[in-house]
N, C-alpha and C. Protein backbone atom coordinates (compact mmCIF):
# COMPACT_ATOMS: atom_id res chain seq x y z
N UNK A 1 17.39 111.26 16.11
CA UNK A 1 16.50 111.88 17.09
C UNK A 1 16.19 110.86 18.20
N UNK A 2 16.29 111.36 19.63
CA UNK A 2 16.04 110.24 20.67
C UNK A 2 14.44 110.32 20.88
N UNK A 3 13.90 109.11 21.17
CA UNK A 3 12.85 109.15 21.49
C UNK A 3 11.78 108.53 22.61
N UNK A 4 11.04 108.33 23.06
CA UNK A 4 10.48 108.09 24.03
C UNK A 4 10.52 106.49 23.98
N UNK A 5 10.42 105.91 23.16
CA UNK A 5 10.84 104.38 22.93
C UNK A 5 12.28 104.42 23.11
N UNK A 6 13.57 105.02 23.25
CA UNK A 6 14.65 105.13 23.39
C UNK A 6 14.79 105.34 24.79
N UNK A 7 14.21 106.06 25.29
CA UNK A 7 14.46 106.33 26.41
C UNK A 7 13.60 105.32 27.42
N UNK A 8 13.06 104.62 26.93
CA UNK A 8 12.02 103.66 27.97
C UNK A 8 13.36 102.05 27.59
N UNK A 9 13.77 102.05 26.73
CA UNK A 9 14.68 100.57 26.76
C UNK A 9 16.22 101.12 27.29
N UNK A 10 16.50 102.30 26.79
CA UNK A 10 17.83 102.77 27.91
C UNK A 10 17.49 102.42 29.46
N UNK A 11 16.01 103.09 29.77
CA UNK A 11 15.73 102.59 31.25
C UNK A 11 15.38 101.36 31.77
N UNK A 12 15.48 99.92 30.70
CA UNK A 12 15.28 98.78 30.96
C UNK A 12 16.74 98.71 30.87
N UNK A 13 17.62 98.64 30.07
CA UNK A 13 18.84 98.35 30.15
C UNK A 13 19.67 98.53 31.13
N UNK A 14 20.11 99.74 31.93
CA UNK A 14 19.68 100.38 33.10
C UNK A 14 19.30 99.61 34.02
N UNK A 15 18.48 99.12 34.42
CA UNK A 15 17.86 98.58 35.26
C UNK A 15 18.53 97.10 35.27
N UNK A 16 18.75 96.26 34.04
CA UNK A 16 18.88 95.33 34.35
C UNK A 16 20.55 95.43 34.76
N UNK A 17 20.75 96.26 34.51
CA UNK A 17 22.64 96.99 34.83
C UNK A 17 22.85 97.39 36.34
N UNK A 18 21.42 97.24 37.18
CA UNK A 18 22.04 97.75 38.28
C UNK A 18 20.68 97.26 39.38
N UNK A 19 20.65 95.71 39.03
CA UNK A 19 19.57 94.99 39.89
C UNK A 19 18.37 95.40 40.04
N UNK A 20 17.41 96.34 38.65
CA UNK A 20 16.30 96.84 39.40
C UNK A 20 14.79 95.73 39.03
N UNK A 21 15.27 95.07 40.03
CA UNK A 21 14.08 93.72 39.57
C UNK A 21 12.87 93.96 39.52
N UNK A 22 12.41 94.67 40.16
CA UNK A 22 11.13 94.68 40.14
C UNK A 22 10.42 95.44 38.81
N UNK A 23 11.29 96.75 37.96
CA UNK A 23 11.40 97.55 36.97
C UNK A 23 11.30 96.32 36.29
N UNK A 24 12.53 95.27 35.68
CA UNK A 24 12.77 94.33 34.59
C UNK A 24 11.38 93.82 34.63
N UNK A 25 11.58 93.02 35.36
CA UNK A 25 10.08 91.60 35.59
C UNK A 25 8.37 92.93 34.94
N UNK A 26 8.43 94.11 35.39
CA UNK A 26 7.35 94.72 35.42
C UNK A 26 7.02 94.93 33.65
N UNK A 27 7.93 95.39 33.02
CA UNK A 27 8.52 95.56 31.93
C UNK A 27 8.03 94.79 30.84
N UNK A 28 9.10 93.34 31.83
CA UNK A 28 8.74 92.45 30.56
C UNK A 28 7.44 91.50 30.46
N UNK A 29 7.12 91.12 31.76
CA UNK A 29 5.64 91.37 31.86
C UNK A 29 4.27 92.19 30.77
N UNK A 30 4.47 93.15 30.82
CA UNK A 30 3.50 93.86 29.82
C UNK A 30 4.13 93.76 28.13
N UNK A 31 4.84 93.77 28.02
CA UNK A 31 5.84 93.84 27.06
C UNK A 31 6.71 92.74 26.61
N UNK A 32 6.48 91.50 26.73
CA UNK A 32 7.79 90.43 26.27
C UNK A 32 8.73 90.79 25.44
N UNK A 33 8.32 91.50 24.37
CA UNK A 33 8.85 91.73 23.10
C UNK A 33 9.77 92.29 23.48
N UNK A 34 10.47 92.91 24.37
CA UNK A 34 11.27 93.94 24.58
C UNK A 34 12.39 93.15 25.52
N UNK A 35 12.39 91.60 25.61
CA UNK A 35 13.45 90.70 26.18
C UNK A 35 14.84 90.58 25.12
N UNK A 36 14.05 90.48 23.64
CA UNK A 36 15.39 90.54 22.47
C UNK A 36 15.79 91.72 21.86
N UNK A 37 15.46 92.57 22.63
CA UNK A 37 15.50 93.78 22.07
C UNK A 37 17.11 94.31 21.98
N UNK A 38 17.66 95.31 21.06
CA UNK A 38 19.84 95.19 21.45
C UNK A 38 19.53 96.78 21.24
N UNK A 39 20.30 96.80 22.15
CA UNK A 39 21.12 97.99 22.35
C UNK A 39 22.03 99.01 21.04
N UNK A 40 22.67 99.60 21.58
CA UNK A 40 23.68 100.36 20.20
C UNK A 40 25.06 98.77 20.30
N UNK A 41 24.99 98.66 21.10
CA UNK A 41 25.94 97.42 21.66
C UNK A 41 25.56 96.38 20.79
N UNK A 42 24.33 96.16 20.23
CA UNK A 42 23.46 94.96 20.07
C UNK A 42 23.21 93.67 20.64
N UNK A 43 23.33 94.32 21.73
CA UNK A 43 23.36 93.67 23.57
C UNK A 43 22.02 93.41 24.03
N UNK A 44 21.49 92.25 24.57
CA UNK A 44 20.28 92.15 24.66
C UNK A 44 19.98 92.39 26.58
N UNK A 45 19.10 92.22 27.19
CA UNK A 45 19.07 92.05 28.52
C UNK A 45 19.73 91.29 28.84
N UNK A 46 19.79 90.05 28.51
CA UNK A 46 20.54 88.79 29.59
C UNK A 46 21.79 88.82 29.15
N UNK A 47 22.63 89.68 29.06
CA UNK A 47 23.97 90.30 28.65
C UNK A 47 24.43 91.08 30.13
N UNK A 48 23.31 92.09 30.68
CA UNK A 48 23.94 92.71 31.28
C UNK A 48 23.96 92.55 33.17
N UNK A 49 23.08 91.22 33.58
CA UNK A 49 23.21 90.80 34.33
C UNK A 49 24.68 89.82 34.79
N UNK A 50 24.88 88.97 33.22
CA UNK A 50 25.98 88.60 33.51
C UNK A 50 27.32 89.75 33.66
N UNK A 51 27.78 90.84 32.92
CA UNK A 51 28.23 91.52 32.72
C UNK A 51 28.67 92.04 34.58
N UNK A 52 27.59 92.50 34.60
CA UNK A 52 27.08 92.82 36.21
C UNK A 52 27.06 92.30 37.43
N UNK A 53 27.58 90.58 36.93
CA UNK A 53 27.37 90.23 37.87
C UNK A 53 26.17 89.99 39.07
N UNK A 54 25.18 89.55 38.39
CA UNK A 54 23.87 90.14 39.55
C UNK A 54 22.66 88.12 38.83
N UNK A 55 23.27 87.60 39.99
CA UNK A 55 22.59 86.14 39.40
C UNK A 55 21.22 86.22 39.40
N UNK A 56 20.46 86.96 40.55
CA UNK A 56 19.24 87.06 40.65
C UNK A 56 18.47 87.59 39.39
N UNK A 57 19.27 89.04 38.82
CA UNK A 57 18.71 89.86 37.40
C UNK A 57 18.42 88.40 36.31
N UNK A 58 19.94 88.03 36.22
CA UNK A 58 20.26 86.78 35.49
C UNK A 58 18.90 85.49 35.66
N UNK A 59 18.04 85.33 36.68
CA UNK A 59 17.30 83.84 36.76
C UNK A 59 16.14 84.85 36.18
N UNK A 60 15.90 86.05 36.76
CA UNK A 60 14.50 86.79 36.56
C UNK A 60 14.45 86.73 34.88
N UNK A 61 15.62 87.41 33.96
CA UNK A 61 15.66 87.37 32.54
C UNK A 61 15.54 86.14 31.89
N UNK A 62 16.28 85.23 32.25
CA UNK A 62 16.12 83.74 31.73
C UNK A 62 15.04 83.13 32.07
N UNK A 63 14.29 83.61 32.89
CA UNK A 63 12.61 82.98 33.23
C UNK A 63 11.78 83.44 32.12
N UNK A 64 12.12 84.60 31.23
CA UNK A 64 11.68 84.72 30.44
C UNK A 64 11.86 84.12 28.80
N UNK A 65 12.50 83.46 29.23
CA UNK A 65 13.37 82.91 28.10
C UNK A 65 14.07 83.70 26.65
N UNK A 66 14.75 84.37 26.78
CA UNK A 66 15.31 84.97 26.27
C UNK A 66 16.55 84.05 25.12
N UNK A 67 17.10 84.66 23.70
CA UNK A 67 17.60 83.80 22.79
C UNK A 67 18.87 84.01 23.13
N UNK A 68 19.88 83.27 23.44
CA UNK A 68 20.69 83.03 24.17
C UNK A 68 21.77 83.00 22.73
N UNK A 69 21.50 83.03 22.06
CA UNK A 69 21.94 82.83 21.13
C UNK A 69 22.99 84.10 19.86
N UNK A 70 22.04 85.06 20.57
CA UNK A 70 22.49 86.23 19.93
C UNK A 70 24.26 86.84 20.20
N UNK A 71 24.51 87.68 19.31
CA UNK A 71 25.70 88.22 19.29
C UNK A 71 25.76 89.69 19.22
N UNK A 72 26.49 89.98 20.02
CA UNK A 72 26.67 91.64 20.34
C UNK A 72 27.44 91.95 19.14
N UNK A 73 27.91 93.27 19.12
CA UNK A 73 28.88 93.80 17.54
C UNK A 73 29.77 93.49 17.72
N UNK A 74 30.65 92.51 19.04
CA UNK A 74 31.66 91.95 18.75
C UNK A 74 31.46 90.67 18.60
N UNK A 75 30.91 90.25 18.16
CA UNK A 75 30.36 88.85 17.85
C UNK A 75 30.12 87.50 18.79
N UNK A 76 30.38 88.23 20.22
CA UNK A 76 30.10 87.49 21.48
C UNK A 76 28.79 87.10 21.48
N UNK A 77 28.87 85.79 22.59
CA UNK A 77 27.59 85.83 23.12
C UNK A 77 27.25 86.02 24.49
N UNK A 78 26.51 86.03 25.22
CA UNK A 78 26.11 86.19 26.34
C UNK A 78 27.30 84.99 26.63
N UNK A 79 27.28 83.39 26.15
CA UNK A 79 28.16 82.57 27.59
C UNK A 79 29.69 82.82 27.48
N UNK A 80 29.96 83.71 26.09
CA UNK A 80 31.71 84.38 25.93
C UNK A 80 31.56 85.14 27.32
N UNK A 81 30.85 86.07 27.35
CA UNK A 81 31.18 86.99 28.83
C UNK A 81 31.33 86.59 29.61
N UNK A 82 29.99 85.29 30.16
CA UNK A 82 30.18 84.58 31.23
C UNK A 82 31.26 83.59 31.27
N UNK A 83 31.81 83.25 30.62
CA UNK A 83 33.42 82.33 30.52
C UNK A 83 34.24 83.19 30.94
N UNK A 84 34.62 84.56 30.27
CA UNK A 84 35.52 85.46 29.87
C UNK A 84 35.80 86.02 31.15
N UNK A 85 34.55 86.27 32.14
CA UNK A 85 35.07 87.02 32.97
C UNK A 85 35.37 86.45 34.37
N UNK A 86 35.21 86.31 35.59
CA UNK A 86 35.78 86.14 36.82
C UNK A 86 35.21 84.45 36.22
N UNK A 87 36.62 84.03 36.14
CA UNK A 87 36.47 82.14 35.88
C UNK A 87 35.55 81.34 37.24
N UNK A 88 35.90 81.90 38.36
CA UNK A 88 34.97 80.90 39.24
C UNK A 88 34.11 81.52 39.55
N UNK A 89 33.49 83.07 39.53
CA UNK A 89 32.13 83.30 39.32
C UNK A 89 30.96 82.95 38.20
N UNK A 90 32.05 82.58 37.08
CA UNK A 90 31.29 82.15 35.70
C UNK A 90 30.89 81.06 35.93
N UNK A 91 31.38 80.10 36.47
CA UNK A 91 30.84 78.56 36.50
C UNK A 91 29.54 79.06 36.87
N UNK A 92 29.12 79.44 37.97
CA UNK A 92 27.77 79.36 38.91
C UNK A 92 26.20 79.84 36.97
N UNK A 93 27.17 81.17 36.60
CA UNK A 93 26.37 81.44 35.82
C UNK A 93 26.39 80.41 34.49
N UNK A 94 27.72 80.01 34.12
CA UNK A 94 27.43 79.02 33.04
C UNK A 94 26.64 77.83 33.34
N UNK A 95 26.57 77.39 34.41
CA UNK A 95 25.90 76.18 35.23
C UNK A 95 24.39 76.43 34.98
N UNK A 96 24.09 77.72 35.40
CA UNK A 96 22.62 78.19 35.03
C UNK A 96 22.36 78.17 34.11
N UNK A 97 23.09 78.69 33.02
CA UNK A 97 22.62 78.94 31.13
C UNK A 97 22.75 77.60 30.63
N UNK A 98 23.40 76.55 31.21
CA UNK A 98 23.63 75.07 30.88
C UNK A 98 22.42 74.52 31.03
N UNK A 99 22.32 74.75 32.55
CA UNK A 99 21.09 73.73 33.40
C UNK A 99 19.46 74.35 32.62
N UNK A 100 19.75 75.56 32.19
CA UNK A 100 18.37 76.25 31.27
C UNK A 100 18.13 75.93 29.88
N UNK A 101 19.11 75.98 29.44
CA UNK A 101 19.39 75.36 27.41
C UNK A 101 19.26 73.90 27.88
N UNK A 102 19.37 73.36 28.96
CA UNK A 102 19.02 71.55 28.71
C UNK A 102 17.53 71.45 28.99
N UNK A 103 17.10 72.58 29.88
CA UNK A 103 15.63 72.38 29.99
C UNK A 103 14.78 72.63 29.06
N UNK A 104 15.50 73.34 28.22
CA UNK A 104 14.79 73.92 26.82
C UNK A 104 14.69 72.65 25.97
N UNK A 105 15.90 72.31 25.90
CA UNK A 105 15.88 70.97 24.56
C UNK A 105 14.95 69.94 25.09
N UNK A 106 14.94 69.33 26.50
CA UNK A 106 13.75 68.61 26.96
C UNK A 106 12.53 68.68 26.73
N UNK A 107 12.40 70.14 26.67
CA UNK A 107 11.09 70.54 26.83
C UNK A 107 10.64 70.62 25.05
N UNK A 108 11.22 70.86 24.63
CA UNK A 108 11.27 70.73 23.31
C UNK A 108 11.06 68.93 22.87
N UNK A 109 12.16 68.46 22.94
CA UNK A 109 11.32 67.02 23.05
C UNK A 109 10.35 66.76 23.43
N UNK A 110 9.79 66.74 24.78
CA UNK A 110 8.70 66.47 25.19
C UNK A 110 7.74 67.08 24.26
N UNK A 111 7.38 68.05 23.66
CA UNK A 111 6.59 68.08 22.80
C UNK A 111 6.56 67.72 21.40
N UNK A 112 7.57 67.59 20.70
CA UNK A 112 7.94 66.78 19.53
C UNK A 112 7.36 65.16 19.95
N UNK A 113 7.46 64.55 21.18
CA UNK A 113 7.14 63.61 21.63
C UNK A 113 4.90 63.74 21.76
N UNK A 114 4.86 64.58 22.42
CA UNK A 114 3.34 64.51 22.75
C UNK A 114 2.80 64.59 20.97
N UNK A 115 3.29 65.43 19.94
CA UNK A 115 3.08 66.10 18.98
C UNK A 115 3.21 64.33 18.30
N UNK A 116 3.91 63.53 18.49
CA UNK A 116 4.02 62.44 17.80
C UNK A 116 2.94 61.20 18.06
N UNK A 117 2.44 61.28 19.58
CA UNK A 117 1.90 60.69 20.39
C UNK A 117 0.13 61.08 20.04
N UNK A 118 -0.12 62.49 19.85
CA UNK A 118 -1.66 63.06 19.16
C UNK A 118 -1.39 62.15 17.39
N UNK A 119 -0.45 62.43 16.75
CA UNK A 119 -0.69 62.36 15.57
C UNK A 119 -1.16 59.92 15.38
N UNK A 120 -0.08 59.89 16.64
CA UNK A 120 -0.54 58.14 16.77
C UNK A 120 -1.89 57.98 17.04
N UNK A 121 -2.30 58.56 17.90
CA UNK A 121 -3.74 58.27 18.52
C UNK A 121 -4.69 59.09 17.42
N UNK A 122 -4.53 60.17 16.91
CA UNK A 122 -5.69 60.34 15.51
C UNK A 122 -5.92 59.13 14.49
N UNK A 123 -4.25 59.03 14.02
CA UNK A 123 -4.85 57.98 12.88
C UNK A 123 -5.03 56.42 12.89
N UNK A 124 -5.18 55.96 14.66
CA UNK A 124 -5.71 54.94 15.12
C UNK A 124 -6.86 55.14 15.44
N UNK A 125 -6.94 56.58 15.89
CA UNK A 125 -8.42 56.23 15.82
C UNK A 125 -9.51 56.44 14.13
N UNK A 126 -8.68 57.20 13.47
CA UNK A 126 -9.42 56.90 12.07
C UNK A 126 -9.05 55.84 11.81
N UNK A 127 -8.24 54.66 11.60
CA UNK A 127 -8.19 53.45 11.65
C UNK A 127 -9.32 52.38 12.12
N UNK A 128 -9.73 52.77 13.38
CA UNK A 128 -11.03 52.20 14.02
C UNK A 128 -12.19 52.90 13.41
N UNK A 129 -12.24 54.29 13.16
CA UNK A 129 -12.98 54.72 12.45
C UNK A 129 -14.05 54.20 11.21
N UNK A 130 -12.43 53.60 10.17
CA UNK A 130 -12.63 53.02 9.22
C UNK A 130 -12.93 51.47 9.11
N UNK A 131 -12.13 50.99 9.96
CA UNK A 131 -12.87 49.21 10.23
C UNK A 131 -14.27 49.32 10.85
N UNK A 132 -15.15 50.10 11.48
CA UNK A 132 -16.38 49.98 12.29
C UNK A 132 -16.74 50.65 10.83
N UNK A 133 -16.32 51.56 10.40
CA UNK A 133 -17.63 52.03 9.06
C UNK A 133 -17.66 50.46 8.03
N UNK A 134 -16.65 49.80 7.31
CA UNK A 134 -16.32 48.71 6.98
C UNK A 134 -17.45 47.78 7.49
N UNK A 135 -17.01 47.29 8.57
CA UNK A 135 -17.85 46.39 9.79
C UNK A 135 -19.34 46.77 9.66
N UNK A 136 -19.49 47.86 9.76
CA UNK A 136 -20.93 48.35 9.84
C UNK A 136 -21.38 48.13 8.03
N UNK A 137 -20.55 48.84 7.04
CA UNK A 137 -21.26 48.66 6.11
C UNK A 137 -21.54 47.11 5.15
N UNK A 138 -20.84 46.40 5.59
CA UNK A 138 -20.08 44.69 5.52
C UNK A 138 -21.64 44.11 6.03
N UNK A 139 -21.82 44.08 7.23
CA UNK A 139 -23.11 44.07 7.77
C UNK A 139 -24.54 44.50 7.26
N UNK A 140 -24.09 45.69 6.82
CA UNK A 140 -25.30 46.13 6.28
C UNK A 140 -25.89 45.62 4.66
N UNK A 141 -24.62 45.37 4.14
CA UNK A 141 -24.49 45.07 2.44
C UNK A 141 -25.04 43.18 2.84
N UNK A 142 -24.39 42.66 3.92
CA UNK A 142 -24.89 41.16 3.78
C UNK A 142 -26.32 40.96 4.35
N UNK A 143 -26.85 41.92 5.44
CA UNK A 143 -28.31 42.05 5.34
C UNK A 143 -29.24 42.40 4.45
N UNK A 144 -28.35 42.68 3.21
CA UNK A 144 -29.42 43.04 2.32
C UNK A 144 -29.47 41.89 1.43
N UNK A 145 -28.55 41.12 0.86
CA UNK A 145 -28.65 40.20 0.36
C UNK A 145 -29.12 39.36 0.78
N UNK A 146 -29.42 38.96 2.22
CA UNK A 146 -30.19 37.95 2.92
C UNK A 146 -31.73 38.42 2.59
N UNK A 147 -32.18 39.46 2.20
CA UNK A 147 -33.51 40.01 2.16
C UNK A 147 -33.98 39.13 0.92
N UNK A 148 -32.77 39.33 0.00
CA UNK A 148 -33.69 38.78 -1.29
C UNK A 148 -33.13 37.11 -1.22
C-alpha cells in the first residue's frame, strides 16, 4: 500500500533528481532523518545529484552530512557512480567527496584531540586538588601537634 510517507520521500528524491534546492534544504532542515533514507534502489539522496549531475544539489546534501558510505542493491556507492560516469566530470565531484571525508576525519580528530585535552586538564586539576587537600591537611595535622 503507498502511502503518504511514500509519497513525501518519492517527492524528495525527485527533487534532488532534478535540482529542486530549495524543496531538499527545506526538507532536510525540519527532518534530518530523512538524508539516509533509500529508496526501492536503496539509494540515498547524495546518489542522485551525482547521478544527475547537478554539483550544487551535491554541496547542499553533503552540507548535511550524509553516510557516504552506503550501498545501493548493486552494491555501489555513491563515489562508484561518481568514478563510473563522465571521467572528467567525476573528478570535480570526487574532489568534493575527497575534500569532505578529509574534513570529516579532521574534524573528528580535533575532537578526539579536545576530548583528550578536557580529560588532561580534569585529572590535573584533581591532582592539585589532591596535593592542596594533602598541603592543607599536612598543615593542619602539624598545627595540632604544636598545640600540645
Amino acid at each position: 500500500m503507498y502511502t503518504n510517507e511514500d509519497e513525501d520521500v518519492d517527492k524528495l528524491f525527485f527533487a534532488a533528481a532534478t535540482n529542486g534546492i530549495n524543496y531538499v534544504r527545506g526538507v532536510l532542515e525540519k527532518n534530518p532523518s530523512m538524508l539516509n533514507i533509500k529508496n526501492e534502489e536503496e539509494r540515498t539522496l547524495v546518489f542522485y545529484p551525482v547521478l544527475y549531475r547537478s554539483l550544487d544539489m551535491l554541496k547542499l546534501i553533503l552540507s548535511f552530512k550524509p553516510d557516504l558510505s552506503i550501498k545501493d542493491k548493486f552494491g555501489l556507492t555513491v563515489y562508484d557512480y561518481a568514478y563510473n560516469l563522465n571521467k572528467n566530470f567525476s573528478r570535480e565531484y570526487l574532489g568534493y567527496l575527497n575534500h569532505l571525508n578529509q574534513e570529516k576525519e579532521e574534524e573528528e580528530e580535533e575532537e578526539k584531540e579536545y576530548e583528550n585535552q578536557l580529560k588532561k586538564n580534569w585529572e590535573n586539576s584533581l591532582s592539585i586538588h589532591n596535593d592542596l587537600h594533602i598541603h592543607y591537611y599536612s598543615d593542619y595535622s602539624d598545627s595540632d601537634s604544636d598545640d600540645e
